[in-house]
C-alpha atoms as a PDB file:
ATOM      1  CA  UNK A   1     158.388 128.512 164.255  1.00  0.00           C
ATOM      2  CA  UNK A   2     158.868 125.628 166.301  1.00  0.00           C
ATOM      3  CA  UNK A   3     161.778 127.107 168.135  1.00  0.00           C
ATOM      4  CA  UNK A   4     160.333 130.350 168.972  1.00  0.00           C
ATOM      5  CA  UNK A   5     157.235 128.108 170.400  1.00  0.00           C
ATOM      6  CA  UNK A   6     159.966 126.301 172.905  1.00  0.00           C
ATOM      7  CA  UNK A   7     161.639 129.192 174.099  1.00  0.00           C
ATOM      8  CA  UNK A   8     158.390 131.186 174.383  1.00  0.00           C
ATOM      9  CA  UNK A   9     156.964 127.785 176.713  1.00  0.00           C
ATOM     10  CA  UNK A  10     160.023 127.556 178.593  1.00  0.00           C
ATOM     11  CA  UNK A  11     160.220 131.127 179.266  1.00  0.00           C
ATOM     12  CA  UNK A  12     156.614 131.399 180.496  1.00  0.00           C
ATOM     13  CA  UNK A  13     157.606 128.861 182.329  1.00  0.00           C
ATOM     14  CA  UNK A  14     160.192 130.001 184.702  1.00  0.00           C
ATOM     15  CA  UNK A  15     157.554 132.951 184.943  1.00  0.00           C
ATOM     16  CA  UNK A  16     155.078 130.680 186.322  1.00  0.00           C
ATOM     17  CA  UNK A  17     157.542 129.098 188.452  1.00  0.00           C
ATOM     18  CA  UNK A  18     159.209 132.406 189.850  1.00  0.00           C
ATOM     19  CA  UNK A  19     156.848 132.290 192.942  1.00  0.00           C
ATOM     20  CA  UNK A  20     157.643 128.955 193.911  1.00  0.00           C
ATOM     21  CA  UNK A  21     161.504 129.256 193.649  1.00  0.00           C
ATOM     22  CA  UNK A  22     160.737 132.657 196.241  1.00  0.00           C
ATOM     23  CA  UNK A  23     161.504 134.946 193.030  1.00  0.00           C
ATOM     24  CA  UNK A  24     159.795 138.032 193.180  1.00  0.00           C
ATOM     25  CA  UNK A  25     158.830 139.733 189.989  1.00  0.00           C
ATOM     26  CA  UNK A  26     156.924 142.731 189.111  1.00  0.00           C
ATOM     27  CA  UNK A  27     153.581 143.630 187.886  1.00  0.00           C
ATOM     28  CA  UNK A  28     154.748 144.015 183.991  1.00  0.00           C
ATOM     29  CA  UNK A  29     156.488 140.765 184.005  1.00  0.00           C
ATOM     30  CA  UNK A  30     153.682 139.042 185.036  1.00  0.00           C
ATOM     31  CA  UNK A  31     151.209 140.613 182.763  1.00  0.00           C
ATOM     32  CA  UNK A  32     153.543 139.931 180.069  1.00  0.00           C
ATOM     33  CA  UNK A  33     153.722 136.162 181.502  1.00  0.00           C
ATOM     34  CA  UNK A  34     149.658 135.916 180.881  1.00  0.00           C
ATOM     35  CA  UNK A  35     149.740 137.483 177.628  1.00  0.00           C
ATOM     36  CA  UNK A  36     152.675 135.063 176.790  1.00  0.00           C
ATOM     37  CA  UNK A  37     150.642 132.749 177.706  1.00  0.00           C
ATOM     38  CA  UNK A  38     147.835 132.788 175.619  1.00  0.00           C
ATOM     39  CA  UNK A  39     149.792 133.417 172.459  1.00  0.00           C
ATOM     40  CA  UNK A  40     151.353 130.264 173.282  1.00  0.00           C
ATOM     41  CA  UNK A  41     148.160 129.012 173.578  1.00  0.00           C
ATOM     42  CA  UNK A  42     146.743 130.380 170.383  1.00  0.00           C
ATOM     43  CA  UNK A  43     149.993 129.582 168.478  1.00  0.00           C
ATOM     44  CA  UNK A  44     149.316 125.527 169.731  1.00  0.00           C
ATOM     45  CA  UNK A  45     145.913 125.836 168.618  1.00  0.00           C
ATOM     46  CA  UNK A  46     147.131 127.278 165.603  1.00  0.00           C
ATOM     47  CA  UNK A  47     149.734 125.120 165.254  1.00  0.00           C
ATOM     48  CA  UNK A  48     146.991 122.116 165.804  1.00  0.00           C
ATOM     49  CA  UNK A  49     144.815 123.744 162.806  1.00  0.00           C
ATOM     50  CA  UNK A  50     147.352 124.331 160.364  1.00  0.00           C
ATOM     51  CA  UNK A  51     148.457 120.599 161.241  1.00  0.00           C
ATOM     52  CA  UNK A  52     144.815 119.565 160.387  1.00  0.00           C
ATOM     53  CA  UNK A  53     144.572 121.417 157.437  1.00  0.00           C
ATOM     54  CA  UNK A  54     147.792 120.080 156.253  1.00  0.00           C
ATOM     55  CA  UNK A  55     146.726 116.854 156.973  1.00  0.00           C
ATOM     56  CA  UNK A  56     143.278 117.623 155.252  1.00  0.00           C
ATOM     57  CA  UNK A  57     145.018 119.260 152.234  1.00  0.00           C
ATOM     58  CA  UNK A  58     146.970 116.230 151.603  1.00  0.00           C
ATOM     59  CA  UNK A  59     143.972 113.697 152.377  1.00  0.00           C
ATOM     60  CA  UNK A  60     142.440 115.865 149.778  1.00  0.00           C
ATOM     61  CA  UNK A  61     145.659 116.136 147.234  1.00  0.00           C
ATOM     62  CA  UNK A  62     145.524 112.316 147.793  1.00  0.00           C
ATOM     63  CA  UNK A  63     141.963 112.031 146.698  1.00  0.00           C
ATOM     64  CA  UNK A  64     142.502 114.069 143.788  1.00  0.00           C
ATOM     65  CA  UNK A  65     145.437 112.404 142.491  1.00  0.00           C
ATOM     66  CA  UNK A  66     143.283 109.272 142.969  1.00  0.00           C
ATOM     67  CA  UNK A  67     140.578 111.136 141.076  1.00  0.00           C
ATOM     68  CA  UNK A  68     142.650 112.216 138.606  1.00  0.00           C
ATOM     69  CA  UNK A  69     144.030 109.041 137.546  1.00  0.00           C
ATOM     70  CA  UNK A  70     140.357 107.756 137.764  1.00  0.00           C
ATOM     71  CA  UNK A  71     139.263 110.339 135.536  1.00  0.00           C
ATOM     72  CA  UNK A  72     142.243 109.243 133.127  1.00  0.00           C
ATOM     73  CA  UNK A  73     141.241 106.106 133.554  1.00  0.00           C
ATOM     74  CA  UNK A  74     137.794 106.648 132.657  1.00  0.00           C
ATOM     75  CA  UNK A  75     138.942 108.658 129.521  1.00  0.00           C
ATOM     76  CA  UNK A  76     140.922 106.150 128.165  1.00  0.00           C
ATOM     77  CA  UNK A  77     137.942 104.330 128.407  1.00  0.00           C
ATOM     78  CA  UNK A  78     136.041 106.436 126.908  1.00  0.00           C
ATOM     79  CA  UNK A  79     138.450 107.085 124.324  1.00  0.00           C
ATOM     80  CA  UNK A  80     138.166 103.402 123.636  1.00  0.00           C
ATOM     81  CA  UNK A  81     134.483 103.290 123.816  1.00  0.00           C
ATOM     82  CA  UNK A  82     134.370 106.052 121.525  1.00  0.00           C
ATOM     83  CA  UNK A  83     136.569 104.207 119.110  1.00  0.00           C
ATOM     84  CA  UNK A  84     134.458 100.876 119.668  1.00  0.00           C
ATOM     85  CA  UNK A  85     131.905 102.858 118.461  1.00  0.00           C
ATOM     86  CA  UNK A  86     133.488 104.853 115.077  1.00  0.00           C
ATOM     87  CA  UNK A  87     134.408 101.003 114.441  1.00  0.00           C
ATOM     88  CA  UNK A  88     130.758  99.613 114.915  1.00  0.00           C
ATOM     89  CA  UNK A  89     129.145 102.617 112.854  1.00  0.00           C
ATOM     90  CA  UNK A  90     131.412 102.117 110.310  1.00  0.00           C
ATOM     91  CA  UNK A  91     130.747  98.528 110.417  1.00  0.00           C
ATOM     92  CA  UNK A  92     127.330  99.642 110.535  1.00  0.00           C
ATOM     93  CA  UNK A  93     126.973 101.300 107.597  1.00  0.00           C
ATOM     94  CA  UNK A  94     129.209  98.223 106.094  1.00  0.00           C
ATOM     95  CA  UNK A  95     126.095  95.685 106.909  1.00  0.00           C
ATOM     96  CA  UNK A  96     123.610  98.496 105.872  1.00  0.00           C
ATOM     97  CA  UNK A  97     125.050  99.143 101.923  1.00  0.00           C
ATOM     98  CA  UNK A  98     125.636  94.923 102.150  1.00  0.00           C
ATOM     99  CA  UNK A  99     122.112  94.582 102.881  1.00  0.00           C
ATOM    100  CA  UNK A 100     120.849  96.927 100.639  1.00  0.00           C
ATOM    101  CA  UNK A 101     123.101  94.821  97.754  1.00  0.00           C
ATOM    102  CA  UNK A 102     121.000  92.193  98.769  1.00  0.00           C
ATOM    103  CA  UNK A 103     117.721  93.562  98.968  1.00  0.00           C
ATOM    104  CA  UNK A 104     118.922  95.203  95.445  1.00  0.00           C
ATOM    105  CA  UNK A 105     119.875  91.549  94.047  1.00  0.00           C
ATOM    106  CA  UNK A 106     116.795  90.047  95.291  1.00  0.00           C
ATOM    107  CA  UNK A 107     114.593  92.158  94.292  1.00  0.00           C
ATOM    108  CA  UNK A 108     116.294  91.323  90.375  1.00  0.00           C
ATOM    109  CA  UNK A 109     116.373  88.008  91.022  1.00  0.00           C
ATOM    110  CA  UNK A 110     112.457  88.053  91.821  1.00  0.00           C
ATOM    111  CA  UNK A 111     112.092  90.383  88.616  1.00  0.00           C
ATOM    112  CA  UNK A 112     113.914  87.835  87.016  1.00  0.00           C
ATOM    113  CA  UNK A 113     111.953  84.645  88.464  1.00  0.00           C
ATOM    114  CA  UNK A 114     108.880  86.580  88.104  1.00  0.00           C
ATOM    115  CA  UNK A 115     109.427  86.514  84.348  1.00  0.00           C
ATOM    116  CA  UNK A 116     110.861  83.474  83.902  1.00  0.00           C
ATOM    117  CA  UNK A 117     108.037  81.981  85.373  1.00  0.00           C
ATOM    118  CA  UNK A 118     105.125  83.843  83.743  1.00  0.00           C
ATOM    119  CA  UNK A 119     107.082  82.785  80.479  1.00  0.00           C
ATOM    120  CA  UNK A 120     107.022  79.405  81.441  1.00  0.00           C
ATOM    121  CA  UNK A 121     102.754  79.684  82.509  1.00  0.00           C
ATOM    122  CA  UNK A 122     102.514  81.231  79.076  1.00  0.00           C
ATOM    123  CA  UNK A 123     104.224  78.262  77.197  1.00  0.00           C
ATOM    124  CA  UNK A 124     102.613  75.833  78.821  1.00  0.00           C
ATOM    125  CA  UNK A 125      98.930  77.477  78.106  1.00  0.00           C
ATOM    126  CA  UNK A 126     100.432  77.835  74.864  1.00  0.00           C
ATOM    127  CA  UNK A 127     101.294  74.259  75.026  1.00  0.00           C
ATOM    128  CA  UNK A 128      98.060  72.735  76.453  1.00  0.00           C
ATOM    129  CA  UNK A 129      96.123  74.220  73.786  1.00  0.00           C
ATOM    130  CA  UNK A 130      98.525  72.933  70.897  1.00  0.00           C
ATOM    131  CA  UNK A 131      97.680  69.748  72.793  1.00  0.00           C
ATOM    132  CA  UNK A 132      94.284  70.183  72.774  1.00  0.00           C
ATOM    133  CA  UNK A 133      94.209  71.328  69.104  1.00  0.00           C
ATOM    134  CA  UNK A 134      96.051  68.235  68.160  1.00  0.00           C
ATOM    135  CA  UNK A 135      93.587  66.558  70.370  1.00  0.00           C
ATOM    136  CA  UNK A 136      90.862  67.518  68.054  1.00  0.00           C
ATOM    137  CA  UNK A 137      92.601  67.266  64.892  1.00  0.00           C
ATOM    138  CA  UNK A 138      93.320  63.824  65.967  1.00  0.00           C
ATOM    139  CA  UNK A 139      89.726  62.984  67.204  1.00  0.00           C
ATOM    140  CA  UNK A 140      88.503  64.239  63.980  1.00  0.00           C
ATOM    141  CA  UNK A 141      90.268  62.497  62.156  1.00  0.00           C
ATOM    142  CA  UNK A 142      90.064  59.552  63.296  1.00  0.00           C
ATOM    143  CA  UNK A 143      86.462  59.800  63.078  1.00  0.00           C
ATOM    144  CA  UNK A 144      86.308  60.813  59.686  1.00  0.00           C
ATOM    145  CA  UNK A 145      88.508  57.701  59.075  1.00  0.00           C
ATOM    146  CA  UNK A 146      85.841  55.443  61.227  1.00  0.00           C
ATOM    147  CA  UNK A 147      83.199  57.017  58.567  1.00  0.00           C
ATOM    148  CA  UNK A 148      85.334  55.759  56.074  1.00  0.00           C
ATOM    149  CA  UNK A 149      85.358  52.484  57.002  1.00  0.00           C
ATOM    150  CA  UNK A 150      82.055  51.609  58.426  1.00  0.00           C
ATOM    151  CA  UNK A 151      81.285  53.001  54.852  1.00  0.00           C
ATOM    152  CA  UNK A 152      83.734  50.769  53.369  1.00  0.00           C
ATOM    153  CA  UNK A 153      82.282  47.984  55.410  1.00  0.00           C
ATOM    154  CA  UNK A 154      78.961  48.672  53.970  1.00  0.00           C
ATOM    155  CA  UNK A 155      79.902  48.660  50.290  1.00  0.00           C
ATOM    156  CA  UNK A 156      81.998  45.023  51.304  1.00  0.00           C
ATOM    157  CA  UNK A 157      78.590  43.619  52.983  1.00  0.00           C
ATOM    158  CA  UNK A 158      75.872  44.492  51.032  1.00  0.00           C
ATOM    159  CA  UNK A 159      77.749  44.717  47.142  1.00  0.00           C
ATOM    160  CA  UNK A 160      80.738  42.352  47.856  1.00  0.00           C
ATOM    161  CA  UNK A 161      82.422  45.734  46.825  1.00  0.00           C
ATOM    162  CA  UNK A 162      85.655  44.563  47.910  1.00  0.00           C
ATOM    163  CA  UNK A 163      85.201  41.091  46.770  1.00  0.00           C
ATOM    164  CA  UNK A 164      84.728  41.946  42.917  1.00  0.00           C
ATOM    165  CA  UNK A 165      87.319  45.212  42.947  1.00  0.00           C
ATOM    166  CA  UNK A 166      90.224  42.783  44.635  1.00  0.00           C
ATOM    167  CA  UNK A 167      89.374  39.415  43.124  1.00  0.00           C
ATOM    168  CA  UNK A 168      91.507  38.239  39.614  1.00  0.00           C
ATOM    169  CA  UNK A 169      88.688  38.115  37.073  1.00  0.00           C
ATOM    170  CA  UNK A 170      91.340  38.055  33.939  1.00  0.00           C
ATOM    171  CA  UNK A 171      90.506  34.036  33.696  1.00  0.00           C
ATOM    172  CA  UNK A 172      86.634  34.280  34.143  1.00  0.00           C
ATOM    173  CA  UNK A 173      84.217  34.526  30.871  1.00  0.00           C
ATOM    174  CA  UNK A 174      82.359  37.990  30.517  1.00  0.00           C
ATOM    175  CA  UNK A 175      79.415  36.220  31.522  1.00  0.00           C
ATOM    176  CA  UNK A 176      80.232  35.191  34.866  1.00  0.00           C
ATOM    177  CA  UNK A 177      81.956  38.532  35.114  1.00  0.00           C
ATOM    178  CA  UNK A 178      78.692  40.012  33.937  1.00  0.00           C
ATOM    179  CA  UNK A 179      76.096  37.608  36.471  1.00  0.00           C
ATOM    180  CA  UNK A 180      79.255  38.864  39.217  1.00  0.00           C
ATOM    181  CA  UNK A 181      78.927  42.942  38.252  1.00  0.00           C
ATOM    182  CA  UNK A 182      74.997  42.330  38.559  1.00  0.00           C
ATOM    183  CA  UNK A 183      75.428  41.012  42.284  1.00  0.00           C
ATOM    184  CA  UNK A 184      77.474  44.246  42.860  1.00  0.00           C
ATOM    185  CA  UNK A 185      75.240  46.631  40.993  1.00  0.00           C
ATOM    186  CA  UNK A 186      72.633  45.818  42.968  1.00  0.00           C
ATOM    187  CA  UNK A 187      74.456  45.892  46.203  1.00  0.00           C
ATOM    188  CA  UNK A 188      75.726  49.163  45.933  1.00  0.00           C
ATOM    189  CA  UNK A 189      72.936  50.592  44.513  1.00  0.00           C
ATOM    190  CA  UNK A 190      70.401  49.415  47.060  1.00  0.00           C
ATOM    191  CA  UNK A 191      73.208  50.854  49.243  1.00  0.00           C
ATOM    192  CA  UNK A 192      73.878  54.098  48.243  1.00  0.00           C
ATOM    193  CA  UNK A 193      69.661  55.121  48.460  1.00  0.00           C
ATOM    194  CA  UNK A 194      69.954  53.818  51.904  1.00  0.00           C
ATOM    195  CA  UNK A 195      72.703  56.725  53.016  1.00  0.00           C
ATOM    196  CA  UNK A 196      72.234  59.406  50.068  1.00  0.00           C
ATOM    197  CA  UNK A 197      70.159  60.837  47.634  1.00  0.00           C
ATOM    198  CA  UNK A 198      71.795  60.965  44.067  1.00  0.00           C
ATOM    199  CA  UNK A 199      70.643  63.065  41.463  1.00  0.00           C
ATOM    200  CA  UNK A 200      71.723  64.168  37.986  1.00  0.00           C
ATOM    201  CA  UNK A 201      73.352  67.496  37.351  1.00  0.00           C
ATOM    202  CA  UNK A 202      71.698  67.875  33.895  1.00  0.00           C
ATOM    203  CA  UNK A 203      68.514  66.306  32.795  1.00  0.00           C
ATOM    204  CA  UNK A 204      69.542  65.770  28.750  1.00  0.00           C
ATOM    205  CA  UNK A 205      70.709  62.901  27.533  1.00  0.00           C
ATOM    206  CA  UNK A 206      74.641  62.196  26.935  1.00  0.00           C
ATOM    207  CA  UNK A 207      75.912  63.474  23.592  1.00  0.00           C
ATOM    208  CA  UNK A 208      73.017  66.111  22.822  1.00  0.00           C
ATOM    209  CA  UNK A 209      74.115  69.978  22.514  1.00  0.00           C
ATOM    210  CA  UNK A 210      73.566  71.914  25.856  1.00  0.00           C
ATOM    211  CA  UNK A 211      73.622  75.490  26.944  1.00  0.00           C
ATOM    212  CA  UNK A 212      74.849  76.056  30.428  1.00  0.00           C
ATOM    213  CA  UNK A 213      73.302  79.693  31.589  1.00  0.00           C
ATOM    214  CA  UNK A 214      75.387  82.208  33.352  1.00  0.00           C
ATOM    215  CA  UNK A 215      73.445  81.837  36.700  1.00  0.00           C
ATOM    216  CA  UNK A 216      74.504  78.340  36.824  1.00  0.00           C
ATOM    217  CA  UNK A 217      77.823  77.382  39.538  1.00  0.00           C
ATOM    218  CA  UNK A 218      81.072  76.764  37.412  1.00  0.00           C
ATOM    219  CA  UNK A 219      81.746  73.988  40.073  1.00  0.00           C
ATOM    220  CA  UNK A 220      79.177  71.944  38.507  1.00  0.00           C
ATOM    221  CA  UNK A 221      80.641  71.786  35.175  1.00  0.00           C
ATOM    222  CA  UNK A 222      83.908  70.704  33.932  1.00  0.00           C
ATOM    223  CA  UNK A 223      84.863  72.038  30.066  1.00  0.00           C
ATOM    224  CA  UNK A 224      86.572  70.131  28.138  1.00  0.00           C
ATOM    225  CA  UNK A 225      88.575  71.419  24.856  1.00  0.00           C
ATOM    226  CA  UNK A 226      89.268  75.363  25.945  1.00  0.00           C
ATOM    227  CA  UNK A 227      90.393  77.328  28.554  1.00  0.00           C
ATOM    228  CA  UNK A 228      87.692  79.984  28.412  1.00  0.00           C
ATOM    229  CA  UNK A 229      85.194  79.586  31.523  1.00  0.00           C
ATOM    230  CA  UNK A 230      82.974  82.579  31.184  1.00  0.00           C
ATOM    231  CA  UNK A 231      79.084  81.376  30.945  1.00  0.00           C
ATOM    232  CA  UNK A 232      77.190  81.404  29.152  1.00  0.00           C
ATOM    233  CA  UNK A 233      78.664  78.663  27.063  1.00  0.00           C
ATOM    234  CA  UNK A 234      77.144  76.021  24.741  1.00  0.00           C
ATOM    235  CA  UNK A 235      78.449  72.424  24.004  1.00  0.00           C
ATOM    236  CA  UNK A 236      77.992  68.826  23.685  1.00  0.00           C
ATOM    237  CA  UNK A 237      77.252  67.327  26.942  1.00  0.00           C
ATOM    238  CA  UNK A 238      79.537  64.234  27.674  1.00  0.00           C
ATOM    239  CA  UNK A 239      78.291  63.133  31.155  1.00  0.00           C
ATOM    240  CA  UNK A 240      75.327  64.463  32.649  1.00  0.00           C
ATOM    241  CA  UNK A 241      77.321  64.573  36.280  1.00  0.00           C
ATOM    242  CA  UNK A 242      75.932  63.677  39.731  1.00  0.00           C
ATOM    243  CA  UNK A 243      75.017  65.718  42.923  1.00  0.00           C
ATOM    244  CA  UNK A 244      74.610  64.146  46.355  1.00  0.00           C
ATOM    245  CA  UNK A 245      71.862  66.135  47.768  1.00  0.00           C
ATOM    246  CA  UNK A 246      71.045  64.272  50.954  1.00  0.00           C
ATOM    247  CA  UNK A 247      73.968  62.355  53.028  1.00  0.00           C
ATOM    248  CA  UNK A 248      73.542  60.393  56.046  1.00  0.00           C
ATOM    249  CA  UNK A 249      76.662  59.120  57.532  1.00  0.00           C
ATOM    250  CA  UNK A 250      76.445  55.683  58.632  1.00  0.00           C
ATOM    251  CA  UNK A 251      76.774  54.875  62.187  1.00  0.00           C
ATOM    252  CA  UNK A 252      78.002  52.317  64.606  1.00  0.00           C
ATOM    253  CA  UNK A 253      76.626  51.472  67.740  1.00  0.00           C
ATOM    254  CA  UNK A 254      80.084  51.363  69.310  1.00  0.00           C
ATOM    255  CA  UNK A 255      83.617  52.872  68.481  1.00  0.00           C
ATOM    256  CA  UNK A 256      85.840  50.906  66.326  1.00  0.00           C
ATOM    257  CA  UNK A 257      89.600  50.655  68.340  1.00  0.00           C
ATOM    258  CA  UNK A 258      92.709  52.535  66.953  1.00  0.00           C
ATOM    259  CA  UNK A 259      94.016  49.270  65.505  1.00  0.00           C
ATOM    260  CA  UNK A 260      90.080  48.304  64.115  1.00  0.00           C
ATOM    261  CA  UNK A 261      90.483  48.473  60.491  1.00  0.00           C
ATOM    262  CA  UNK A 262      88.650  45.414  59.582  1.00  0.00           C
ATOM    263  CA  UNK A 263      85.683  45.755  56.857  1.00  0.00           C
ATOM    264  CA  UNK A 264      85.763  42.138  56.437  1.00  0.00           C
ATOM    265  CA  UNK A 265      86.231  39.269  59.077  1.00  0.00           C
ATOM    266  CA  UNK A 266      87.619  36.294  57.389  1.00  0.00           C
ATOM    267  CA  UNK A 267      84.715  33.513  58.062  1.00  0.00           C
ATOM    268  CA  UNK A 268      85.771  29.856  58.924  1.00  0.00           C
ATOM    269  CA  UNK A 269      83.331  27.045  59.006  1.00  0.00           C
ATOM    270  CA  UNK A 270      83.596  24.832  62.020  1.00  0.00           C
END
């Protein structure tokens, strides 16, 4: 095409020149010459477009191959984002069934503490009160032995109680035994109406026959000589039996220590 452009240019050109060189030419040749003319020019301004577009067309081929490797660029990334992504789902859901494990386990090991420790509370309540029980048993007790020895005390102090029962009498006469027993007797008998009131269970007199109704307690009576304790029953009446029917406790002012157990303080003249 670029050949046929020359020759067409130089051949309008020696067309254009004929007047000049004193050629003469006629009418047709010149019209021809014009019309040669502006094909030539059209074909250059074609030329000049198709050279543009060509020079478009690759600006844009460029562009897209640059786009294109962009875009493959951008889906390898993508591909690789996409696989960052399986891989932190799946990691995901790795955390998510670990936690639950642990929410799982803790929630146990609270069941577990939970118990543990309400079965500790209850042995420990069950504990203080044994405590406290043996508190009480050991208070009362421990009072009932302080009665026991104030009253012991008592029988020492006013009927040398201790005195007679402990001291060797198998050298000393019946009489001084006998002047001794009446220091006691009266000691312990002046005693004994001071804290209690003593009465007989049966009015008769020792060795007469008896009748014992069946309205009367068994626990009063003891039978001796048969096995048979359905009242009423008649015999000889041995001892006539006692029944405390008032008792008041002695008291002291202040309580004796755990290792108090004296009744009787040794006395030294100074």
């Amino acid at each position: 095409m670029k050949t046929s452009l020359i020759i067409s240019l130089l051949l309008v050109s020696i067309l254009q020149l004929a007047p000049i060189w004193n050629i003469e030419l006629d009418s047709n040749l010149q019209f021809a010459s014009k019309i040669c003319l502006v094909l030539i020019s059209l074909a250059l301004l074609v030329a000049e477009l198709l050279s543009k577009d060509s020079k478009k067309r690759q600006s844009l081929e460029d562009d897209l191959s640059q786009n294109e490797e962009q875009i493959k660029s951008l889906s390898k990334e993508l591909e690789a984002s996409e696989e960052k992504l399986i891989s932190s789902e799946s990691q995901l859901k790795e955390l998510k069934l670990k936690l639950d494990k642990l929410e799982l386990k803790s929630a146990r090991e609270f069941t577990d503490l939970d118990t543990n420790y309400k079965s500790i509370k209850n042995a420990l309540v069950a504990a203080e009160d044994l405590i406290e029980k043996y508190k009480k048993e050991l208070s009362s007790a421990t009072k009932e032995e302080q009665v026991i020895l104030d009253f012991i005390e008592l029988l020492q102090r006013d009927g040398r109680f201790i005195d007679f029962v402990m001291g060797d009498i198998t050298s000393i006469d019946d009489q001084t035994v006998g002047a001794a027993s009446r220091v006691v007797h009266q000691g312990l008998s002046s005693l004994l109406k001071e804290f209690m009131s003593v009465e007989s269970i049966r009015n008769e007199a020792e060795g007469e026959s008896i009748e014992v109704a069946s309205d009367e307690p068994l626990y009063n009576y003891s039978f001796i000589g048969g096995d048979d304790l359905s009242l009423p029953k008649e015999g000889r009446l041995l001892h006539k039996g006692w029944r405390i029917s008032e008792l008041k406790l002695p008291r002291r002012t202040e309580d004796r220590l755990a290792q108090d157990k004296v009744v009787q303080r040794a006395e030294v003249e100074i």
